[in-house]
N, C-alpha and C. Protein backbone atom coordinates (compact mmCIF):
# COMPACT_ATOMS: atom_id res chain seq x y z
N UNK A 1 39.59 -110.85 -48.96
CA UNK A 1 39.43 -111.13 -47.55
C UNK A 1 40.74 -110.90 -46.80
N UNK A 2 41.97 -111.41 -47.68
CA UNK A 2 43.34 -110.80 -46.98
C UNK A 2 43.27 -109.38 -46.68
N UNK A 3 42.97 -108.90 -47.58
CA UNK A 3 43.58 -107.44 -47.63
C UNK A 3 42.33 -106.66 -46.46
N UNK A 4 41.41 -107.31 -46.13
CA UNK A 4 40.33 -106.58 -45.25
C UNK A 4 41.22 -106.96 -44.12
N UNK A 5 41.59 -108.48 -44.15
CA UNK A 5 42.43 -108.44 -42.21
C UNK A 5 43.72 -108.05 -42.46
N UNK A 6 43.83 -107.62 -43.77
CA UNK A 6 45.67 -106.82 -43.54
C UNK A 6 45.64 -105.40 -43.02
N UNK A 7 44.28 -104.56 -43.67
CA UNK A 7 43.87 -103.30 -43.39
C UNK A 7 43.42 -103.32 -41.63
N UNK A 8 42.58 -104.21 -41.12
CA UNK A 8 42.30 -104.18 -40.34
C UNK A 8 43.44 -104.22 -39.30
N UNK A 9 44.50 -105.36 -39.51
CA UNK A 9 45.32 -105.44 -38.90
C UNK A 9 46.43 -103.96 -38.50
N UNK A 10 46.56 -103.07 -39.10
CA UNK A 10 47.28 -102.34 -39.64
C UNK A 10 46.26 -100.93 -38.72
N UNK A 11 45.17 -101.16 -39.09
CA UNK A 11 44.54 -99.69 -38.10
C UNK A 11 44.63 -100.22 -36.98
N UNK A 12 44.39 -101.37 -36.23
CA UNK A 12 44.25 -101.72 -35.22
C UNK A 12 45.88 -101.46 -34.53
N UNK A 13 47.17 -101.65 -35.19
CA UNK A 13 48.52 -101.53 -34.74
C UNK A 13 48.61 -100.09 -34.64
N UNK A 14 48.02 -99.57 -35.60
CA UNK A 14 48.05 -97.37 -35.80
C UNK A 14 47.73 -97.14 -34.56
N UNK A 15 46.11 -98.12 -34.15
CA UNK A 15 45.17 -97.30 -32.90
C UNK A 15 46.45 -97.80 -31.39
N UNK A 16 47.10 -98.60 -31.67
CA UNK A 16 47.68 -99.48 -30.06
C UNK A 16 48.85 -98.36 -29.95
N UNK A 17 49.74 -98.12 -31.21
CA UNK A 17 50.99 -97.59 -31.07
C UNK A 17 50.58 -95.68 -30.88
N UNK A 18 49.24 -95.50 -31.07
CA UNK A 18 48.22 -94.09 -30.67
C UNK A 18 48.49 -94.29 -29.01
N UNK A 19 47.63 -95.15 -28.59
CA UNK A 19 47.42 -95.67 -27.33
C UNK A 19 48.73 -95.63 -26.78
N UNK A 20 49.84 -96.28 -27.06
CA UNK A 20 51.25 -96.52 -26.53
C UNK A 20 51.69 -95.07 -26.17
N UNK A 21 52.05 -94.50 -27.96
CA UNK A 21 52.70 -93.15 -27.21
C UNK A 21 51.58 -91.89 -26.09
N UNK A 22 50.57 -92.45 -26.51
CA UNK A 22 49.62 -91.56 -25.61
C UNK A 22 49.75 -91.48 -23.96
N UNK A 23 49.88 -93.00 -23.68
CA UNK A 23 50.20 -93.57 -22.45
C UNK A 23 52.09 -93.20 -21.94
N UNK A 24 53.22 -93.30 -22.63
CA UNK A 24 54.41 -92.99 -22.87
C UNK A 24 54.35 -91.39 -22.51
N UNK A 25 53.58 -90.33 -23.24
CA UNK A 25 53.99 -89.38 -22.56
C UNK A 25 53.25 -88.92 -21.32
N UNK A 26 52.03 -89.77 -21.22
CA UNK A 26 51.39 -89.49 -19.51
C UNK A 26 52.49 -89.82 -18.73
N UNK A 27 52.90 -91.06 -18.96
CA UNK A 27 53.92 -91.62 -18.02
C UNK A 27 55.06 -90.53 -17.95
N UNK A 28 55.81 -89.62 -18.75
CA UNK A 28 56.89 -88.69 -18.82
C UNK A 28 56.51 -88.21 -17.82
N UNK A 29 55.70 -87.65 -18.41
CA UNK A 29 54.78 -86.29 -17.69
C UNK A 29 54.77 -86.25 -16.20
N UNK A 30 54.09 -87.94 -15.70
CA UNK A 30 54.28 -87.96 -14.30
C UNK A 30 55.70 -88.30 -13.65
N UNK A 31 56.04 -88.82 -14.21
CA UNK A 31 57.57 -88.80 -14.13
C UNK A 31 58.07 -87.62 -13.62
N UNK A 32 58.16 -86.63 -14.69
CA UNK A 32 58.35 -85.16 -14.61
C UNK A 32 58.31 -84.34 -13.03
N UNK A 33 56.57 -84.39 -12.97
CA UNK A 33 55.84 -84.07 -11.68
C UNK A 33 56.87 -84.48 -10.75
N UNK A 34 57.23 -85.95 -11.05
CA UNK A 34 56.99 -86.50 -9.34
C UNK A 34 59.25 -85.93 -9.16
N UNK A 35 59.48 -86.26 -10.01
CA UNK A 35 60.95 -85.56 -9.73
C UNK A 35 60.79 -84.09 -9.23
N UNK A 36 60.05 -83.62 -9.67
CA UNK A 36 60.31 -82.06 -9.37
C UNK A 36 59.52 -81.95 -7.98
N UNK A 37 58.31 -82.76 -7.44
CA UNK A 37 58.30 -83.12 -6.49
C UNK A 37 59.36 -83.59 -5.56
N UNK A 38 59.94 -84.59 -5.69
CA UNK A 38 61.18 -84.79 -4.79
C UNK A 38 62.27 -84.02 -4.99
N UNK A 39 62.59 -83.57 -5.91
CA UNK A 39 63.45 -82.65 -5.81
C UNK A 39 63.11 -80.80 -4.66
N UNK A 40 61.69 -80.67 -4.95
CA UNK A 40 61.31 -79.71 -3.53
C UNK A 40 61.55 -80.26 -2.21
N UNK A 41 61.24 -81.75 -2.13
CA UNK A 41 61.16 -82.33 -0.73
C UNK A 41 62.67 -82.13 -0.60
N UNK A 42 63.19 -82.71 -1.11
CA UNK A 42 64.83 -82.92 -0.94
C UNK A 42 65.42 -81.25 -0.30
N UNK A 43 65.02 -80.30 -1.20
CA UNK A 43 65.19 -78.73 -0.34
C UNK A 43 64.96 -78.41 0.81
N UNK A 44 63.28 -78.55 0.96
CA UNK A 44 62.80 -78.81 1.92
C UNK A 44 63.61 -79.15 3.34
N UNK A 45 63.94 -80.97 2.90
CA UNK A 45 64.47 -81.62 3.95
C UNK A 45 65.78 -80.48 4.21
N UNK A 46 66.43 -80.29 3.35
CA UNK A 46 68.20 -79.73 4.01
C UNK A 46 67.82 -78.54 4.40
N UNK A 47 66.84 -77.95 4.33
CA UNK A 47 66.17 -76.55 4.83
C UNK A 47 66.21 -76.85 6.32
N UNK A 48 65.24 -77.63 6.41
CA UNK A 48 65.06 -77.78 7.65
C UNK A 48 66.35 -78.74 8.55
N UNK A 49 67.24 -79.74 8.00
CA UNK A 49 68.12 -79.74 8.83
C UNK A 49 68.80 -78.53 8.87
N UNK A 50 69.13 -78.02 8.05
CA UNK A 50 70.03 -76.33 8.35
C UNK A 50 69.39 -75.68 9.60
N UNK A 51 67.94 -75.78 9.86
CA UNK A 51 67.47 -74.93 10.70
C UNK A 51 67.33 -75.75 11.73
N UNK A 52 67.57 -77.11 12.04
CA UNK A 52 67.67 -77.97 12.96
C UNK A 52 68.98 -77.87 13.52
N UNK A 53 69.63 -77.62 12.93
CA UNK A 53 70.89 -77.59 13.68
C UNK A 53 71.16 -75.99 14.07
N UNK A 54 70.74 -75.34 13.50
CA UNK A 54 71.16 -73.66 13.98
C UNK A 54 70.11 -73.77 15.44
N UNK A 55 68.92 -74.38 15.67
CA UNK A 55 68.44 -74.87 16.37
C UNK A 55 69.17 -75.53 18.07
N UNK A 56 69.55 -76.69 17.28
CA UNK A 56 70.48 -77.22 18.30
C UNK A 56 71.68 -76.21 19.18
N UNK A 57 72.10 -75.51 17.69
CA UNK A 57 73.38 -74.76 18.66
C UNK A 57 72.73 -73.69 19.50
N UNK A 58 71.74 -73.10 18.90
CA UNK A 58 71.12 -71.92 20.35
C UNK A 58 70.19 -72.46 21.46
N UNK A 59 70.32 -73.61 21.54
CA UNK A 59 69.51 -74.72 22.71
C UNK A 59 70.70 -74.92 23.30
N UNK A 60 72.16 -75.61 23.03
CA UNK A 60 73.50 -75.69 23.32
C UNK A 60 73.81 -73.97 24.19
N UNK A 61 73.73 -73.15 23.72
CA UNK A 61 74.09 -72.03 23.99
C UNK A 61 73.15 -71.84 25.12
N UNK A 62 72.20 -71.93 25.42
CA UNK A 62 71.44 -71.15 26.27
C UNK A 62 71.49 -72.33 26.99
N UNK A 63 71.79 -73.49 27.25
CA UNK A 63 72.30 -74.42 28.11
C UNK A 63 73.27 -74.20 28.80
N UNK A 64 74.51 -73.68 28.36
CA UNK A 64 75.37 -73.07 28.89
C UNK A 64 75.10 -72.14 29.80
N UNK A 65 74.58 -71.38 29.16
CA UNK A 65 74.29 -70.05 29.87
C UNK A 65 73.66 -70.47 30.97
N UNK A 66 72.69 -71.18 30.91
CA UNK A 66 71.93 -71.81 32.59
C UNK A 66 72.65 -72.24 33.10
N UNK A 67 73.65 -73.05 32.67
CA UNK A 67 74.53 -73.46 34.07
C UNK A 67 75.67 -72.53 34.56
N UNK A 68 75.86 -71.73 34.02
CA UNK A 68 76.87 -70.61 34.35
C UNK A 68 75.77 -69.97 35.18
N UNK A 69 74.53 -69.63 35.00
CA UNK A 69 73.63 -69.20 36.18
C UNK A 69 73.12 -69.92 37.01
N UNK A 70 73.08 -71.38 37.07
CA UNK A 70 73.01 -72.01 38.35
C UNK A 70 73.98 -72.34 39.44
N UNK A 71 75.51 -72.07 38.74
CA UNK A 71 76.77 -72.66 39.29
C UNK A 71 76.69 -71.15 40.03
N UNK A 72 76.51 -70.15 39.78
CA UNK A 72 77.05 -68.94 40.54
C UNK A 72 75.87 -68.75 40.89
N UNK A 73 75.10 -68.75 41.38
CA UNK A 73 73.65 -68.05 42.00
C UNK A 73 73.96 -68.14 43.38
N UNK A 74 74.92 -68.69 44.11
CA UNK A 74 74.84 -68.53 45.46
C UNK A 74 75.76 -67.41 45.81
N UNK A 75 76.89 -66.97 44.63
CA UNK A 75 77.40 -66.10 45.16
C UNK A 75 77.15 -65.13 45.03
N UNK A 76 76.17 -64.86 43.71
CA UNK A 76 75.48 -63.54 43.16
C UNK A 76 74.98 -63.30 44.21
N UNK A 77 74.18 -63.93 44.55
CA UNK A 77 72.81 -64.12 45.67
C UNK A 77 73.64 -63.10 46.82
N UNK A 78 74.44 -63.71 47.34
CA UNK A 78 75.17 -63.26 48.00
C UNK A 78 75.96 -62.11 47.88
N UNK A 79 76.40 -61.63 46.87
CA UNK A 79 76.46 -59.96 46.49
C UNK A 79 75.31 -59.22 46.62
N UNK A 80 74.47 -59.46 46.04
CA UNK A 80 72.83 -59.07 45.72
C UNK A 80 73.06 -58.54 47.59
N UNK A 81 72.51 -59.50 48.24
CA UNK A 81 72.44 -59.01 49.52
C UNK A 81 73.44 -58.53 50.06
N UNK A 82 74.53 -58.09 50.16
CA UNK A 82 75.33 -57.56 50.09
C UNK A 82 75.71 -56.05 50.08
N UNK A 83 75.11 -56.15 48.72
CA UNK A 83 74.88 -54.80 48.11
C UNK A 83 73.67 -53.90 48.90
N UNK A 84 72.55 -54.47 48.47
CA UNK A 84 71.20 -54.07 49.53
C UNK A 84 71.25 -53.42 50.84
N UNK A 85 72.29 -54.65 51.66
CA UNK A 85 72.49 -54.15 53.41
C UNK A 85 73.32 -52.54 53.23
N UNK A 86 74.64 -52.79 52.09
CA UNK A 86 75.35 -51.47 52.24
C UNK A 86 74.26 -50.30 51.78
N UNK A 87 73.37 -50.63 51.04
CA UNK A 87 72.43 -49.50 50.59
C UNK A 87 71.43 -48.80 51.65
N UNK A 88 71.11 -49.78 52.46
CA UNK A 88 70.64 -49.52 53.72
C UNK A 88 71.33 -48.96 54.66
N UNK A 89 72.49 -49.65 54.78
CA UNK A 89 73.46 -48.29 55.93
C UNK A 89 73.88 -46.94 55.41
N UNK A 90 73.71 -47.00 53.86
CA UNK A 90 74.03 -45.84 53.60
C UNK A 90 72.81 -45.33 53.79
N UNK A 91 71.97 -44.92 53.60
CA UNK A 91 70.08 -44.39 53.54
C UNK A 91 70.64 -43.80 54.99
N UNK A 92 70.71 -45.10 56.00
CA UNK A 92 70.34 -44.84 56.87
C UNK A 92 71.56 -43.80 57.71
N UNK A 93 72.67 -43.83 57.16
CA UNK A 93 73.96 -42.71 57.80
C UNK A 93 73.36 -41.29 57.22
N UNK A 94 72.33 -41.58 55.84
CA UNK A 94 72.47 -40.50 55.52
C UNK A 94 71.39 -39.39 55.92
N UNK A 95 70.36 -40.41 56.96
CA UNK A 95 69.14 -40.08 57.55
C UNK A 95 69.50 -39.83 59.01
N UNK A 96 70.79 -39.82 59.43
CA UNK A 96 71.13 -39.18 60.58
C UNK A 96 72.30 -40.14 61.09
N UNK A 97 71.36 -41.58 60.94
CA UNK A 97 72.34 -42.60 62.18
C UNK A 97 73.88 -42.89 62.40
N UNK A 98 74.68 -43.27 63.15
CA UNK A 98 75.67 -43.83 63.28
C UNK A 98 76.19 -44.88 63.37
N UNK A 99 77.29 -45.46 62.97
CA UNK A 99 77.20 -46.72 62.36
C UNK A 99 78.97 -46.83 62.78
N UNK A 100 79.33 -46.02 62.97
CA UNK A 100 81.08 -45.65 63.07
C UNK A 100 81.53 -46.60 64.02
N UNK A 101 81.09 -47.14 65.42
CA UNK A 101 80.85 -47.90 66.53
C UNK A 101 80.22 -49.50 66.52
N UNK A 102 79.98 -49.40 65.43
CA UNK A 102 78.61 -50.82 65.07
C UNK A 102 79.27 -51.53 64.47
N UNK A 103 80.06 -53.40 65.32
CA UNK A 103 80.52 -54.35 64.40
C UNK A 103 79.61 -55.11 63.43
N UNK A 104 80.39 -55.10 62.12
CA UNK A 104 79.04 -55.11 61.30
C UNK A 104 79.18 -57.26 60.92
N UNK A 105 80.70 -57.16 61.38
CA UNK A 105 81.12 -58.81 61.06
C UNK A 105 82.07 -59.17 62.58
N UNK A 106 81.47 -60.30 62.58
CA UNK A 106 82.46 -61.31 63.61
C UNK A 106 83.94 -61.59 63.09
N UNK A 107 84.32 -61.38 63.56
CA UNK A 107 86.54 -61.94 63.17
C UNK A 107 86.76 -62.98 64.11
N UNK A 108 85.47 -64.06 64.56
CA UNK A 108 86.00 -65.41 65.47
C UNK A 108 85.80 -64.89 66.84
N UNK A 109 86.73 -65.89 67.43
CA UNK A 109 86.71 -66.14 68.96
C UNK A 109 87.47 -64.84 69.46
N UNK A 110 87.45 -64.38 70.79
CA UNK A 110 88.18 -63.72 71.39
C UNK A 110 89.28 -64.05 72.07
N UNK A 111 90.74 -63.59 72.16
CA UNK A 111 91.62 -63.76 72.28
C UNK A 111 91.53 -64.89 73.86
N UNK A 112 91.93 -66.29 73.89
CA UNK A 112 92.20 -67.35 75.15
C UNK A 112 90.51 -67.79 74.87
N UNK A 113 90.14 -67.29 74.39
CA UNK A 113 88.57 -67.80 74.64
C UNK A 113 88.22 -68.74 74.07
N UNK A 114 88.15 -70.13 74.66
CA UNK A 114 87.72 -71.33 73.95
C UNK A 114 86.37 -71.58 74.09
């Protein structure tokens, strides 16, 4: 009767320490997975800050650039038309008219003239 619950005892420890390492290398295994999982995320993540910040600096850059085109737009503006009117007197000297006689700007008040 010993030796039936010594035998018994003994397959039953075979079948648990079966069970154990069976369970031991599932567990590796996912182990395994899930590192090499975070280890992609982890790429991933510095991927995308790398491209978050190359990001930032050409948002920075073209920020700039708008305000260098809002700070001068009145004087561009003001060449722009500028340019245009002289394009027009030229057309138009070159379509006959005269212009030699024609003040094209005021220089102020006239001399005592308040």
């Amino acid at each position: 009767d010993a030796q039936a619950d010594y035998e018994t005892l003994m397959q039953d420890s075979a079948e648990k320490r079966a069970a154990d390492t069976k369970s031991i290398s599932e567990k590796e295994s996912a182990k395994a997975e899930t590192e090499g999982a975070l280890e992609r995320h982890t790429d991933d993540r510095d991927s995308a800050k790398k491209e978050l910040g190359a990001t930032l600096s050409y948002i920075s850059s073209l920020h700039g650039e708008c305000d260098f085109i809002l700070q001068y737009h009145a004087a561009r503006k003001e060449a722009r038309d500028s340019e245009v009117d002289s394009l027009n007197q030229a057309k138009a000297v070159l379509s006959g008219a005269n212009y030699a006689l024609l003040q094209t700007r005021s220089h102020g008040a006239l001399r005592g003239a308040r």
